[in-house]
N, C-alpha and C. Protein backbone atom coordinates (compact mmCIF):
# COMPACT_ATOMS: atom_id res chain seq x y z
N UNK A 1 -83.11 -43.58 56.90
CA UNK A 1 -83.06 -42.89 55.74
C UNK A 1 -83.55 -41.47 55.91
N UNK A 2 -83.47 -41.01 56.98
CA UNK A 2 -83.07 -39.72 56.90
C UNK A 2 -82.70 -38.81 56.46
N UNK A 3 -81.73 -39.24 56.25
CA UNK A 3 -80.86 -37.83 55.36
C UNK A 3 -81.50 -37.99 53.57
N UNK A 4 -82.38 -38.47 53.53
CA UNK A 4 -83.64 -38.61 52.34
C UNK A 4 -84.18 -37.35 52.26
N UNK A 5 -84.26 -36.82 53.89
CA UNK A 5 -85.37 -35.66 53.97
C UNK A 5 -84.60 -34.21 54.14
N UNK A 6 -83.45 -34.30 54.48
CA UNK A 6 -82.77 -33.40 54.63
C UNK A 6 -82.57 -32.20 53.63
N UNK A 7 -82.68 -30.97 53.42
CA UNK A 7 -82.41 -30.40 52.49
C UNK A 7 -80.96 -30.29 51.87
N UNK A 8 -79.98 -30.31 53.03
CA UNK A 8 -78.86 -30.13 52.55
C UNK A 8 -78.62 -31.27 51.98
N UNK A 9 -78.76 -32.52 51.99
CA UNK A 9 -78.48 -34.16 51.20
C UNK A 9 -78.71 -33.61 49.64
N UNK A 10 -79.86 -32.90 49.22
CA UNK A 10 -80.21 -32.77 47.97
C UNK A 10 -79.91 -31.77 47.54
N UNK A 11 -79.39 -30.64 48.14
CA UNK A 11 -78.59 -29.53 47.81
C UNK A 11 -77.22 -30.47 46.89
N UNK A 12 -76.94 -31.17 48.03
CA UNK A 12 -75.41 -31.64 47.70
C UNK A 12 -75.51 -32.90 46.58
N UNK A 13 -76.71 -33.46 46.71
CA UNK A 13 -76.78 -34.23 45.47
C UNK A 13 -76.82 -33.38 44.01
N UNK A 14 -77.77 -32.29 43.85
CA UNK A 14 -78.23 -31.42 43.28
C UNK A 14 -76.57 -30.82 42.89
N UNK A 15 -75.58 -30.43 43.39
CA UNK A 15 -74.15 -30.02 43.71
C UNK A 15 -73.73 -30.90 42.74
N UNK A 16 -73.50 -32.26 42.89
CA UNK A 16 -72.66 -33.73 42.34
C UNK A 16 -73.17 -33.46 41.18
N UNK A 17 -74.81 -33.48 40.17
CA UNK A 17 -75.25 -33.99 39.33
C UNK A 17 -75.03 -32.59 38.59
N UNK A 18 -74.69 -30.99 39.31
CA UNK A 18 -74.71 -29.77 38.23
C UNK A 18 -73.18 -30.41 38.13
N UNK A 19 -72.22 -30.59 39.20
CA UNK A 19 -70.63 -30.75 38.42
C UNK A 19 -70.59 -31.96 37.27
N UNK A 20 -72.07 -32.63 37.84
CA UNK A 20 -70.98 -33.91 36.44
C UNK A 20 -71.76 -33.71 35.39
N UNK A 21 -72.66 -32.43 35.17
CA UNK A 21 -73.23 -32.38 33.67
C UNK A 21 -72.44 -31.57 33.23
N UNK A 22 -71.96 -30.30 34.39
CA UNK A 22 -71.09 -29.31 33.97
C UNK A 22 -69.82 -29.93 33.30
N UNK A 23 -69.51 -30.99 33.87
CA UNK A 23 -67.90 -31.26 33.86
C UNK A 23 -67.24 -32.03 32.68
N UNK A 24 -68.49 -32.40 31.78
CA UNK A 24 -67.94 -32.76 30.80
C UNK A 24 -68.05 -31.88 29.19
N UNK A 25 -68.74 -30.77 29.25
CA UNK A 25 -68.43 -29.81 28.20
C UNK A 25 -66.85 -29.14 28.98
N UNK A 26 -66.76 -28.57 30.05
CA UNK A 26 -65.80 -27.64 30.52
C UNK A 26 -64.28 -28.51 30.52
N UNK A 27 -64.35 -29.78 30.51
CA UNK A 27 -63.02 -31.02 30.67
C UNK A 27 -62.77 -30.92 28.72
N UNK A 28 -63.96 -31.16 27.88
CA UNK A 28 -63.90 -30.99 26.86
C UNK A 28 -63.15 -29.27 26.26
N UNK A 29 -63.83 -28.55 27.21
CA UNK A 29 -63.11 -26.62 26.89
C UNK A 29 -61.43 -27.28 27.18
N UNK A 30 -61.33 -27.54 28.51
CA UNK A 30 -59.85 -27.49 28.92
C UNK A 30 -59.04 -28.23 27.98
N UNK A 31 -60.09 -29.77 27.49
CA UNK A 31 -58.71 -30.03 27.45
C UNK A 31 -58.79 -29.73 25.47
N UNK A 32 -59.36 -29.05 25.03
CA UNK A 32 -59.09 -28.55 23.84
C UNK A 32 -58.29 -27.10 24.09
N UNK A 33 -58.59 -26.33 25.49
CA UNK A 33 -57.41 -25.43 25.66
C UNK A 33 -56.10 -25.56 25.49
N UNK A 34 -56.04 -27.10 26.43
CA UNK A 34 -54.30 -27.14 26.84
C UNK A 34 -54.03 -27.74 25.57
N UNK A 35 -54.92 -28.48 24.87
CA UNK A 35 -53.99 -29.23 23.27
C UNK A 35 -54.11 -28.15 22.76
N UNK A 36 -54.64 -26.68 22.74
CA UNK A 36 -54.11 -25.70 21.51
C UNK A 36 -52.62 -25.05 22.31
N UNK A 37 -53.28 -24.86 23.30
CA UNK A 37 -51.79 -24.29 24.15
C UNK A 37 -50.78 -25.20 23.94
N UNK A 38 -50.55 -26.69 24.40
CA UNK A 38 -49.50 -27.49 24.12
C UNK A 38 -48.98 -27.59 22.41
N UNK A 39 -50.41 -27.47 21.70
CA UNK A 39 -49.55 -27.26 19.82
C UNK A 39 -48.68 -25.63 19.58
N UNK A 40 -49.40 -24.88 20.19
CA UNK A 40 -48.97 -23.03 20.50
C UNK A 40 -47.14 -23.39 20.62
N UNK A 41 -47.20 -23.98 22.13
CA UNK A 41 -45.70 -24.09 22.48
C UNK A 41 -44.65 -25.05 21.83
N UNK A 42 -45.24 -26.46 21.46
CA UNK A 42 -44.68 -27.11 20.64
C UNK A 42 -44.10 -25.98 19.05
N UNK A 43 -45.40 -25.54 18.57
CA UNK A 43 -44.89 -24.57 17.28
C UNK A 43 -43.76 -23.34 18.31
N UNK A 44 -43.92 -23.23 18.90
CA UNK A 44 -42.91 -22.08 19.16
C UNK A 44 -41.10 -22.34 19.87
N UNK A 45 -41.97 -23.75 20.24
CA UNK A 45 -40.30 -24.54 20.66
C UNK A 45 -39.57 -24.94 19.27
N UNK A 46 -40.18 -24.87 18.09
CA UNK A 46 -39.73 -25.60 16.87
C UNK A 46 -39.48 -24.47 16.26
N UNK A 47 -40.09 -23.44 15.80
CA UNK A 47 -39.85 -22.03 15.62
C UNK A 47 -38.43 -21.78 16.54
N UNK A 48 -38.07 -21.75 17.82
CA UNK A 48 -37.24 -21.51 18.45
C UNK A 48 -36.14 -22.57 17.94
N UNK A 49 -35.92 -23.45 18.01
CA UNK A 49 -35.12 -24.62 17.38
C UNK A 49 -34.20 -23.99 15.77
N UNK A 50 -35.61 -23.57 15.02
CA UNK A 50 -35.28 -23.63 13.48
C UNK A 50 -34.45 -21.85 13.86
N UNK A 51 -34.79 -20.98 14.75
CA UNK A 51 -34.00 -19.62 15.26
C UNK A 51 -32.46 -20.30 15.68
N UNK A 52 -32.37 -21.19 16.30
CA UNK A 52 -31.10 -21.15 16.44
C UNK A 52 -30.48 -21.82 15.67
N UNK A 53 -30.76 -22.43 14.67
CA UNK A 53 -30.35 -23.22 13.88
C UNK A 53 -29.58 -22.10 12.87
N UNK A 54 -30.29 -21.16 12.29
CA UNK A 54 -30.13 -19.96 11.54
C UNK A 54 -29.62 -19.22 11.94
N UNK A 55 -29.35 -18.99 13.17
CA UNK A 55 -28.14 -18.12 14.05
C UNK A 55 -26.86 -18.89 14.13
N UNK A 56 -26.99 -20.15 14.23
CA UNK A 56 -25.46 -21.39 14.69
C UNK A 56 -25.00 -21.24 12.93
N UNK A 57 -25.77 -21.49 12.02
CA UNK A 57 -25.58 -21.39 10.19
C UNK A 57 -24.78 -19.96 10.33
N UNK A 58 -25.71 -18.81 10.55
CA UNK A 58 -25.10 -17.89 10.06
C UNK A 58 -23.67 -16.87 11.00
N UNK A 59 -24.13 -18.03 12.22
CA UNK A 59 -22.84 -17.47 12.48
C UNK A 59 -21.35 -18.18 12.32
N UNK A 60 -21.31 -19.38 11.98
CA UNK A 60 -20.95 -19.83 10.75
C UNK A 60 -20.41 -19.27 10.35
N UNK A 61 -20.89 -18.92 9.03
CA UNK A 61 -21.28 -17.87 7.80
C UNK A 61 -19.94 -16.90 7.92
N UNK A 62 -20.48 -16.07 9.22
CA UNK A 62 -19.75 -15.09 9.47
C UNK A 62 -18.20 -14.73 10.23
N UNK A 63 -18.02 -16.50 10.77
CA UNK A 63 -17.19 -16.61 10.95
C UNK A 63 -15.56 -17.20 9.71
N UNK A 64 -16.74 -17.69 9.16
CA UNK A 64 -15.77 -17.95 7.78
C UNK A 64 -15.48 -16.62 7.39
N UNK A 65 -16.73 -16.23 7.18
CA UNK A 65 -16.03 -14.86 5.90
C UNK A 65 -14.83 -13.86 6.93
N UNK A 66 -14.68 -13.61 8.57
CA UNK A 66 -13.95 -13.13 9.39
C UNK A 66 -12.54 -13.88 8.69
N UNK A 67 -12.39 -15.11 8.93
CA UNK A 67 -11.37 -15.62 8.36
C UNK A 67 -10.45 -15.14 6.83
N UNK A 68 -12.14 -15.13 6.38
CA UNK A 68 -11.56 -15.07 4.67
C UNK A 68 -10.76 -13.38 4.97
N UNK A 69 -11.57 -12.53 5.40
CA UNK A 69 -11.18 -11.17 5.38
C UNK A 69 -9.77 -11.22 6.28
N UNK A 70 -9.82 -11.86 7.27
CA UNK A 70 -8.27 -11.89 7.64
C UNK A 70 -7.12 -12.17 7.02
N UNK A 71 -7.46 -12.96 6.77
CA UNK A 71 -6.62 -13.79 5.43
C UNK A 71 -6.18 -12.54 4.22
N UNK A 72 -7.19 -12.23 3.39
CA UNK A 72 -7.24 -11.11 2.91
C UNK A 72 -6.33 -9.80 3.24
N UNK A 73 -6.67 -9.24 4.61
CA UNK A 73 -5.97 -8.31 5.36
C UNK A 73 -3.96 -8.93 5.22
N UNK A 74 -4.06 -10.03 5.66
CA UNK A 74 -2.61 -10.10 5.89
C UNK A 74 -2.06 -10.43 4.05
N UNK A 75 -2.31 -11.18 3.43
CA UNK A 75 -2.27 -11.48 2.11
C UNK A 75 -2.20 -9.52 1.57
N UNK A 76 -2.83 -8.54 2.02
CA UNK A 76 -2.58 -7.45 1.34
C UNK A 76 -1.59 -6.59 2.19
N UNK A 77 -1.29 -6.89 3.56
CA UNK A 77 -0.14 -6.59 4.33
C UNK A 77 1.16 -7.10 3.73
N UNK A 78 1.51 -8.12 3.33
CA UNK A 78 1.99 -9.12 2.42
C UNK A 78 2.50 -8.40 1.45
N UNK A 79 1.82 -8.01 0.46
CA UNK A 79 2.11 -7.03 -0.69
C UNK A 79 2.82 -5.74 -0.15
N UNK A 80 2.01 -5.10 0.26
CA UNK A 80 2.20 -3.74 0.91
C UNK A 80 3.62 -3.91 1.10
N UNK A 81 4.42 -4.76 2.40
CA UNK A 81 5.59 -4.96 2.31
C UNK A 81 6.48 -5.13 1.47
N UNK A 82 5.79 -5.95 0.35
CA UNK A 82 6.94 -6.60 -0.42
C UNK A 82 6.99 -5.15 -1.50
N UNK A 83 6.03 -4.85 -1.28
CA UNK A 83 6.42 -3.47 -2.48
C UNK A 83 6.84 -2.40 -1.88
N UNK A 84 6.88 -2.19 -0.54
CA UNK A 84 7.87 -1.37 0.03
C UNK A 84 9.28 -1.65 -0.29
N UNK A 85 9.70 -2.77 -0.03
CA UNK A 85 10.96 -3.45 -0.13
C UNK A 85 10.85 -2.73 -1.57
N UNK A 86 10.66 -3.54 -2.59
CA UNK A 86 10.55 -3.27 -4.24
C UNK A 86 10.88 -1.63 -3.98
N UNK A 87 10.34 -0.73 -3.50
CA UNK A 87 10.59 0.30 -3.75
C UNK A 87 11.63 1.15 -2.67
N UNK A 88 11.88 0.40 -1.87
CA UNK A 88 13.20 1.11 -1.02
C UNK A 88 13.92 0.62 -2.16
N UNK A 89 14.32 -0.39 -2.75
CA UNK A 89 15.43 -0.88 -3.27
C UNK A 89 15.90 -0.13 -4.65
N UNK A 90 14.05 -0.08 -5.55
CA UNK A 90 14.78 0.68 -6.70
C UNK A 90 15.24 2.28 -6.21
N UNK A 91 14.88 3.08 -5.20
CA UNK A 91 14.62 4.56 -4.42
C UNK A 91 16.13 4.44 -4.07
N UNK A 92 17.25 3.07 -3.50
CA UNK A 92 18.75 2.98 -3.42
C UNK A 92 19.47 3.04 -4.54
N UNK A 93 18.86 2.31 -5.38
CA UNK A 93 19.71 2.04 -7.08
C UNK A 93 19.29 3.43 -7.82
N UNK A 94 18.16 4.22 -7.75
CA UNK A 94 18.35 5.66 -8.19
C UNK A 94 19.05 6.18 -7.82
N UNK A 95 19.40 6.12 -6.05
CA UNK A 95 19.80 7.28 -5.65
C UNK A 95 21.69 6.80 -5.82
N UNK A 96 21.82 5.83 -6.11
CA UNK A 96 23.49 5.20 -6.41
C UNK A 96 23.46 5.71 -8.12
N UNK A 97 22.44 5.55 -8.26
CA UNK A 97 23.24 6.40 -10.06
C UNK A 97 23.27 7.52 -9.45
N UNK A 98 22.33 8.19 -9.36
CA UNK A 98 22.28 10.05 -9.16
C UNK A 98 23.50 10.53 -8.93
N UNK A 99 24.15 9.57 -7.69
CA UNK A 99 25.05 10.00 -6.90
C UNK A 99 26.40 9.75 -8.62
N UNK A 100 26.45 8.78 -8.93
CA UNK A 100 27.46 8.20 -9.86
C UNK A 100 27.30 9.42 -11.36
N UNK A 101 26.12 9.83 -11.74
CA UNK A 101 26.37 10.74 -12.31
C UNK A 101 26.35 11.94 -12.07
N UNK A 102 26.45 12.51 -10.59
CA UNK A 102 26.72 13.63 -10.24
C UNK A 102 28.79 13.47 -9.91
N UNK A 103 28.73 12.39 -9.48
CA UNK A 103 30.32 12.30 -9.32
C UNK A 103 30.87 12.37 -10.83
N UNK A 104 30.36 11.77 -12.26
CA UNK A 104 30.69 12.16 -13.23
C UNK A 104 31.17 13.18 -13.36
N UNK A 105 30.10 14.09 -13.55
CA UNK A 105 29.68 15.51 -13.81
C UNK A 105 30.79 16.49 -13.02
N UNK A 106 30.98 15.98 -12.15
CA UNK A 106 31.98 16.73 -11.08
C UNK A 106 33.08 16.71 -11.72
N UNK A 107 33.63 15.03 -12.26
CA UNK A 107 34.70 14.60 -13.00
C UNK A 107 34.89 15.67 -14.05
N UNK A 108 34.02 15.44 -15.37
CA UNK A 108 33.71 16.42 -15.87
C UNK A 108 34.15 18.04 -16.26
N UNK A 109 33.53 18.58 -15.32
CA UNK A 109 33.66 19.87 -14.79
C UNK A 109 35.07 19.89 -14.73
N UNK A 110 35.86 19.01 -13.56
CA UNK A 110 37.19 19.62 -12.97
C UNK A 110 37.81 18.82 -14.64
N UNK A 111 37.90 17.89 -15.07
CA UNK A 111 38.67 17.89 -16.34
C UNK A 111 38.67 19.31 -17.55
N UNK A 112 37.39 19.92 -17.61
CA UNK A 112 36.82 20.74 -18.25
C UNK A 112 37.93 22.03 -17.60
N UNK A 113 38.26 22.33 -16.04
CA UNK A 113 38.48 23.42 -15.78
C UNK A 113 39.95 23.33 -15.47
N UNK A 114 40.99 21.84 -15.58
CA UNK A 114 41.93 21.53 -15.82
C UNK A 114 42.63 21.99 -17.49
N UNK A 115 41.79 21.21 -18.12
CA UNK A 115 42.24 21.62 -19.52
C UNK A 115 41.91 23.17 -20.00
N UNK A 116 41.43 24.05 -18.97
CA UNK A 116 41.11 25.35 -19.59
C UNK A 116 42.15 25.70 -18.92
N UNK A 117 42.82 25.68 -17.61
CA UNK A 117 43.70 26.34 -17.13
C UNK A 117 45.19 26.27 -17.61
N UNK A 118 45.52 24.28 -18.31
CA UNK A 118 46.33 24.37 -19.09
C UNK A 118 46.36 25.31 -20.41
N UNK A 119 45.21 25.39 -21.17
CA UNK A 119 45.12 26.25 -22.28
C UNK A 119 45.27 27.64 -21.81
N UNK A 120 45.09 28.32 -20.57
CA UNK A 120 45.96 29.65 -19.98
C UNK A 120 47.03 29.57 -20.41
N UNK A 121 47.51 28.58 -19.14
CA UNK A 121 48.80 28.53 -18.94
C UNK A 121 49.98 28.74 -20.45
N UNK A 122 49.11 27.37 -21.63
CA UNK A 122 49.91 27.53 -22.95
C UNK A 122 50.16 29.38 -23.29
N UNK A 123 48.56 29.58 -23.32
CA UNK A 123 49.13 31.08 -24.29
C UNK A 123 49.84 31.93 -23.08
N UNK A 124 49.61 31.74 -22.34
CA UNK A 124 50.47 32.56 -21.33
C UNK A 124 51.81 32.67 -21.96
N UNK A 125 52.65 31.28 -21.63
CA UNK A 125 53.48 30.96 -21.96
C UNK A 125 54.03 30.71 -23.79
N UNK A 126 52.93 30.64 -24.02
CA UNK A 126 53.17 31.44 -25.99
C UNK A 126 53.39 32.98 -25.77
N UNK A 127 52.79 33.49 -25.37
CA UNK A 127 53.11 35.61 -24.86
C UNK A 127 54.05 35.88 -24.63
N UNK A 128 54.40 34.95 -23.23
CA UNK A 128 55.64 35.14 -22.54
C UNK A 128 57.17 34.89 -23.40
N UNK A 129 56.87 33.65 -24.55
CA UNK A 129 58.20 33.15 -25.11
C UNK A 129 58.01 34.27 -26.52
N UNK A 130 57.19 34.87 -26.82
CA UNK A 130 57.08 35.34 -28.38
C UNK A 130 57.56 36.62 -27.57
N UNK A 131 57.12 37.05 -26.48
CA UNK A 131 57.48 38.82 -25.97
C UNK A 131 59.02 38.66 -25.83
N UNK A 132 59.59 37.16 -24.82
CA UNK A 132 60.87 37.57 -24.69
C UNK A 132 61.63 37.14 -26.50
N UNK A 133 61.11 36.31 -27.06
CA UNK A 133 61.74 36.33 -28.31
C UNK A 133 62.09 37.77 -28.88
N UNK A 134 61.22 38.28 -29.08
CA UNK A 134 61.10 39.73 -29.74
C UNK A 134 62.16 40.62 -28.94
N UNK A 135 61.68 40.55 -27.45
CA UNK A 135 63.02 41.07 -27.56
C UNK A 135 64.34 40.96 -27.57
N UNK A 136 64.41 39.50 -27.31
CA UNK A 136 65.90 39.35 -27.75
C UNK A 136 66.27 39.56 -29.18
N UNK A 137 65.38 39.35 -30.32
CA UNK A 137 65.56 39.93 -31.65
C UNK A 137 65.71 41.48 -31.52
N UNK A 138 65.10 41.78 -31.45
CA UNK A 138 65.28 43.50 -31.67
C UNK A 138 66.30 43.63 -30.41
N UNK A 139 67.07 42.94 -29.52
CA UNK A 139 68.33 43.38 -28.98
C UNK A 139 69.24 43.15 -29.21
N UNK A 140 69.30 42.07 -29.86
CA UNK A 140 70.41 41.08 -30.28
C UNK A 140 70.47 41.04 -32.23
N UNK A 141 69.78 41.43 -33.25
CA UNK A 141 69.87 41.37 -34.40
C UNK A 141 69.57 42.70 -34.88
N UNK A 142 71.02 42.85 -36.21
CA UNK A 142 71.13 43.85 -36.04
C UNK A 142 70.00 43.85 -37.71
N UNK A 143 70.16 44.98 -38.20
CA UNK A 143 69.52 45.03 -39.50
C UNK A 143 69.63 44.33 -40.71
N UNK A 144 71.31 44.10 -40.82
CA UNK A 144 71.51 43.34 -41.74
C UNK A 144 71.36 41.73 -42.09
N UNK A 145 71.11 41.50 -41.02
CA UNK A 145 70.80 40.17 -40.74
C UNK A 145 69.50 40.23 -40.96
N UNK A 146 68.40 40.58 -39.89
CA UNK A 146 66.99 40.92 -40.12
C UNK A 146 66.70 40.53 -42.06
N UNK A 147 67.12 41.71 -42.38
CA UNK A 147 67.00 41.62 -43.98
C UNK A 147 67.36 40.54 -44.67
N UNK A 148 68.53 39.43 -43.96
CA UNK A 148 69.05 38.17 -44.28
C UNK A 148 67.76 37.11 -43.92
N UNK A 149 67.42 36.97 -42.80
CA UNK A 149 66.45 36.40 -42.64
C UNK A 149 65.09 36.48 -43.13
N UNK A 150 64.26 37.70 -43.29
CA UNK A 150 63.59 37.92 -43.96
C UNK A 150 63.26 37.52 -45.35
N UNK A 151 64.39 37.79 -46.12
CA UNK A 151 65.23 36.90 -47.82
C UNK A 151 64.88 35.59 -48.01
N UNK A 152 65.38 35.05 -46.59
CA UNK A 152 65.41 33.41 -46.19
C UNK A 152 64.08 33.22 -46.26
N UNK A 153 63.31 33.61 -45.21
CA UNK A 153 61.51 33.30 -45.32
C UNK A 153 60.80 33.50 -46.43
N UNK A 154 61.38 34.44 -47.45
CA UNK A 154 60.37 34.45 -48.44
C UNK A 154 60.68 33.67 -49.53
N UNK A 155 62.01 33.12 -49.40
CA UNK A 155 62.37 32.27 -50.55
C UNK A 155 62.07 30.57 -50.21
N UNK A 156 61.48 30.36 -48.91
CA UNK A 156 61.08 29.49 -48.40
C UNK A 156 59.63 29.20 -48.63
N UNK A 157 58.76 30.08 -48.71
CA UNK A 157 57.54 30.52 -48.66
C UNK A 157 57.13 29.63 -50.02
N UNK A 158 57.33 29.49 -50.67
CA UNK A 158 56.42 28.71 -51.42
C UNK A 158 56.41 27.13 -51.30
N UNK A 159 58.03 26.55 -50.70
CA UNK A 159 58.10 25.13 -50.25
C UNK A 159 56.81 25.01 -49.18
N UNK A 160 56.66 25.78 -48.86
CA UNK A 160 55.76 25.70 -47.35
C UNK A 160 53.85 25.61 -47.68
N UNK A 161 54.46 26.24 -48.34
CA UNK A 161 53.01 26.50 -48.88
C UNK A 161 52.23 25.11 -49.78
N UNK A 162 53.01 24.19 -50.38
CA UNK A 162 52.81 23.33 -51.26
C UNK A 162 52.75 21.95 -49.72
């Protein structure tokens, strides 16, 4: 029993009995460390969980409303067209009257500048038959006749008149 007397035996006993008084406040530190650390990460893995949960929701969310707005977009492409059409069509049926009452109007006009040229032509030809009348009267009738005819018209003149 030797090593009774040894200093280093009781160093190292002295060693054993500071770790095992030490070791049960510091096992008590740790392991109230690692259960706050293990609740720390648990809350932050669940925190992380309820994050993607609210990102997978709202992107979601945002994928619907992409839809809805597409939808939207073509539904007003949709229109856009159809009221193009609507308006090429009435922009043809204006421009087919325009055209129909400018071809009138043309009609019109040349009837307008037909019947004026006949109404020339008449008095022309009233000038022409009253000038050569006249003179075949004043070449061809002599006075006494004149005065015969004249007689005639005025004794006529009141049948005419009634």
């Amino acid at each position: 029993m030797e090593f009774l007397r040894d200093a280093e035996f009781w160093v190292a006993v002295a060693f054993v009995i500071l770790i095992a008084a030490v070791w049960k406040p510091v096992k008590r530190s740790l392991s109230a460390s690692l259960d706050a650390r293990a609740a720390k990460i648990r809350s932050e893995l669940e925190e992380a969980r309820r994050l993607v949960e609210e990102a997978r929701a709202l992107l979601a969310e945002y994928q619907a409303k992409q839809e809805q707005a597409l939808s939207e977009a073509e539904g007003i492409m949709r229109h856009a067209a159809a009221e193009a059409e609507r308006n090429r069509q009435a922009a043809e049926g204006d421009l087919a009257a325009s055209l129909r009452r400018r071809e009138q109007q043309a009609m019109d006009r040349i009837a307008q500048a037909e019947a004026k040229a006949l109404d020339e032509v008449r008095a022309l030809s009233v000038e022409l038959a009253l000038a050569a009348t006249r003179r075949l009267v004043r070449d061809n009738l002599d006075a006494k006749r004149a005065a015969g005819l004249v007689d005639k018209a005025i004794a006529e003149l009141p049948q005419r008149l009634h």
